[in-house]
C-alpha atoms as a PDB file:
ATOM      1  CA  UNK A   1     -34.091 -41.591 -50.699  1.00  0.00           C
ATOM      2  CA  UNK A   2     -32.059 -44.158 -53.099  1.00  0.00           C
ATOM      3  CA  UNK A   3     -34.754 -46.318 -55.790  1.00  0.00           C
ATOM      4  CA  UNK A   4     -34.750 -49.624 -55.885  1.00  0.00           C
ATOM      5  CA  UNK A   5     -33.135 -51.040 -59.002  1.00  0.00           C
ATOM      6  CA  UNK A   6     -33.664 -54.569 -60.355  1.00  0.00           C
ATOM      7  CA  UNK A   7     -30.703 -57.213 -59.739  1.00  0.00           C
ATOM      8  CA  UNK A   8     -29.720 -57.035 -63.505  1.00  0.00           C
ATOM      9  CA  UNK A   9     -29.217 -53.530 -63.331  1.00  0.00           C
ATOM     10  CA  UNK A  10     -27.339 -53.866 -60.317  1.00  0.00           C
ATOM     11  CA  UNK A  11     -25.036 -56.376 -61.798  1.00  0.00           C
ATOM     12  CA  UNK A  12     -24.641 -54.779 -65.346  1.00  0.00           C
ATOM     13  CA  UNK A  13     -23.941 -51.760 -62.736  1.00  0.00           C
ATOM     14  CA  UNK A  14     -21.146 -53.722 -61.208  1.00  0.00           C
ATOM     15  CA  UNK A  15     -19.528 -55.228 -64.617  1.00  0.00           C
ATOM     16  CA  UNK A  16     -19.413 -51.779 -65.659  1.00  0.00           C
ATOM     17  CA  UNK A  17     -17.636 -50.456 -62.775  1.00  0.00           C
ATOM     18  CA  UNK A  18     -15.516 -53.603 -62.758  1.00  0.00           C
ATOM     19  CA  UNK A  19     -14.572 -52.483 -66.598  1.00  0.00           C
ATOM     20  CA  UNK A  20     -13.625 -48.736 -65.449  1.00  0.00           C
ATOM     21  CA  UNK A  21     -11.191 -49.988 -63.309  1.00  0.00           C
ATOM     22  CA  UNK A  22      -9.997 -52.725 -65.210  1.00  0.00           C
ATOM     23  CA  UNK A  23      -9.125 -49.754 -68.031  1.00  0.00           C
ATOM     24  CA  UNK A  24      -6.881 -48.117 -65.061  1.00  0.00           C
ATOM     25  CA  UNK A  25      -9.457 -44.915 -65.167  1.00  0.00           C
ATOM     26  CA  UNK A  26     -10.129 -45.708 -61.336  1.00  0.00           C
ATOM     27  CA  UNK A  27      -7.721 -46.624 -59.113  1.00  0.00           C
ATOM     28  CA  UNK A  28      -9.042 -48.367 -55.715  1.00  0.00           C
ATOM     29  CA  UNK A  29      -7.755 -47.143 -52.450  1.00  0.00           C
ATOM     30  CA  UNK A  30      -7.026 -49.407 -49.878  1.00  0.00           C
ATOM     31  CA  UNK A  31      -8.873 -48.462 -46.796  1.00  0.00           C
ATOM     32  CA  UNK A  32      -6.669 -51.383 -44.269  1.00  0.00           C
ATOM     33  CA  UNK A  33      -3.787 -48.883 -44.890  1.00  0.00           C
ATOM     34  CA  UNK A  34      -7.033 -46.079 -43.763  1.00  0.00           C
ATOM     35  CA  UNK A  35      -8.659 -47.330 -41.651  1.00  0.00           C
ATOM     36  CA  UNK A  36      -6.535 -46.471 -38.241  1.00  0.00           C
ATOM     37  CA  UNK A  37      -6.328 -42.638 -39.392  1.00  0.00           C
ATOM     38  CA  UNK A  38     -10.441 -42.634 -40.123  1.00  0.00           C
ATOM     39  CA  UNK A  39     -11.464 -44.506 -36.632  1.00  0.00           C
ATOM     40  CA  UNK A  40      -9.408 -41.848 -35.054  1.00  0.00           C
ATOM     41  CA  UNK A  41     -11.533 -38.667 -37.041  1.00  0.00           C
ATOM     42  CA  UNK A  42     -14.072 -40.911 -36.183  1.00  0.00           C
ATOM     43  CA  UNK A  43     -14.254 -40.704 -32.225  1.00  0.00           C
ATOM     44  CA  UNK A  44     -12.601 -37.525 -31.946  1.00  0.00           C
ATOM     45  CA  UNK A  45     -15.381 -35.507 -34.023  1.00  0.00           C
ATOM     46  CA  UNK A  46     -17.962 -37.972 -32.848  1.00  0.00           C
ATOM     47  CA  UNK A  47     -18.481 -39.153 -36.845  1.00  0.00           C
ATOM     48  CA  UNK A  48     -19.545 -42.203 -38.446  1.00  0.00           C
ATOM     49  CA  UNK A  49     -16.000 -43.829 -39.633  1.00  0.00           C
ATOM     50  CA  UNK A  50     -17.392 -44.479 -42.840  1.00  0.00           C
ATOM     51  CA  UNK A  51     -17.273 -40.982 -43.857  1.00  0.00           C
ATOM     52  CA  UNK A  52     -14.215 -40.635 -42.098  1.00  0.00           C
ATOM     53  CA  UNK A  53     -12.819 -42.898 -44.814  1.00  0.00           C
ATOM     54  CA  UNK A  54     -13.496 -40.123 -47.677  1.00  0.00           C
ATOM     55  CA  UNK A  55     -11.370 -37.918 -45.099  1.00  0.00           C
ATOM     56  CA  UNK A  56      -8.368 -39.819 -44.247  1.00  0.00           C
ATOM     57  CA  UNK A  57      -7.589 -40.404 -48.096  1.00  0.00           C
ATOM     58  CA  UNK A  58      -8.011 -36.929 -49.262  1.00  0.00           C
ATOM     59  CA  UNK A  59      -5.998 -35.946 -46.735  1.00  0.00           C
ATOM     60  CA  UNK A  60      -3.672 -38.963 -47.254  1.00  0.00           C
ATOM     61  CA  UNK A  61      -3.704 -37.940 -51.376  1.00  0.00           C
ATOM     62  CA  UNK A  62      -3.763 -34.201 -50.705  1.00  0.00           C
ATOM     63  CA  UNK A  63      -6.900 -33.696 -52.940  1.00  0.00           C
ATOM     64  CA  UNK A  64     -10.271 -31.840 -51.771  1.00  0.00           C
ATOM     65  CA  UNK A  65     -13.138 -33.868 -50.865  1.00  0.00           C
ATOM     66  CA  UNK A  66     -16.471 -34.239 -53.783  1.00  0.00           C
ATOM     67  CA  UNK A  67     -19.277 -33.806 -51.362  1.00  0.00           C
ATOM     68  CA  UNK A  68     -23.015 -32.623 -51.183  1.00  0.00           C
ATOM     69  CA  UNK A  69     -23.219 -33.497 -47.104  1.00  0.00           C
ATOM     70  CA  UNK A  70     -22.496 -30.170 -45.536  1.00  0.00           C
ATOM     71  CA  UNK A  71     -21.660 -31.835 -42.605  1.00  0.00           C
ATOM     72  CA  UNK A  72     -18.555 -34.118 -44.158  1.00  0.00           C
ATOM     73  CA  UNK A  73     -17.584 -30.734 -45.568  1.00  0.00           C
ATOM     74  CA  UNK A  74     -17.795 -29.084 -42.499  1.00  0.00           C
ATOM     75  CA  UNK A  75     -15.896 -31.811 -41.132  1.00  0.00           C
ATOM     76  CA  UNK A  76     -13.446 -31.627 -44.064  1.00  0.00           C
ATOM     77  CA  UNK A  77     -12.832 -27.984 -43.550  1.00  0.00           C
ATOM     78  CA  UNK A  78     -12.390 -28.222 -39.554  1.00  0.00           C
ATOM     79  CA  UNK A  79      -9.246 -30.864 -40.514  1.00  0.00           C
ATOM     80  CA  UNK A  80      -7.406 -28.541 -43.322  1.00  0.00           C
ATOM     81  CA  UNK A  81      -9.384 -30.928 -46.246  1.00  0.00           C
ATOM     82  CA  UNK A  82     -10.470 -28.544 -48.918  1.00  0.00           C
ATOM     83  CA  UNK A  83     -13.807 -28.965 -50.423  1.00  0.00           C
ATOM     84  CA  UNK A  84     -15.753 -28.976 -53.877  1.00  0.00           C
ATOM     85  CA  UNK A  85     -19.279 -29.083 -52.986  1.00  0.00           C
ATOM     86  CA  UNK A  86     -21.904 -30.555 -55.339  1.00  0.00           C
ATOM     87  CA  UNK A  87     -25.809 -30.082 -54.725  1.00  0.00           C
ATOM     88  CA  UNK A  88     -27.187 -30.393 -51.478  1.00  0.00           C
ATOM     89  CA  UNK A  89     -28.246 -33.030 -48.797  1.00  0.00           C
END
């Protein structure tokens, strides 16, 4: 279950994370050019599309997929996506 956090730690959250990526230490992806290749992992495995997203660009980039949801991974392994797990879900 996610905790509630006040709205200035939410926006010191985001000005951080704007910083990061301003620094070039992370790089956005842009999911328009993602989209059509998630929606279509989506319906075929019956899987919400937003999830599908983490999919369709490590399989776009060719990188394994940072994931605790042992479904996702499952998910990831059933395409040829390799997979680091972390914890568990």
């Amino acid at each position: 279950m996610a905790a509630d956090i006040s709205a200035a730690s939410a926006l010191d959250g985001l000005a951080t994370l704007i910083a990061i990526i301003g620094s070039g230490a992370i790089t956005l992806a842009d999911d328009e050019l993602l989209i059509e290749r998630a929606l279509q992992l989506s319906l075929y495995h019956r899987h919400p599309v937003a999830d599908c997203l983490y999919l369709a660009l490590a399989e776009r980039s060719s990188v394994p997929i940072v994931t605790a949801d042992r479904d996702l991974a499952k998910l990831a392994i059933a395409n040829g996506i390799r997979v680091t797990p972390v914890g568990s879900d």
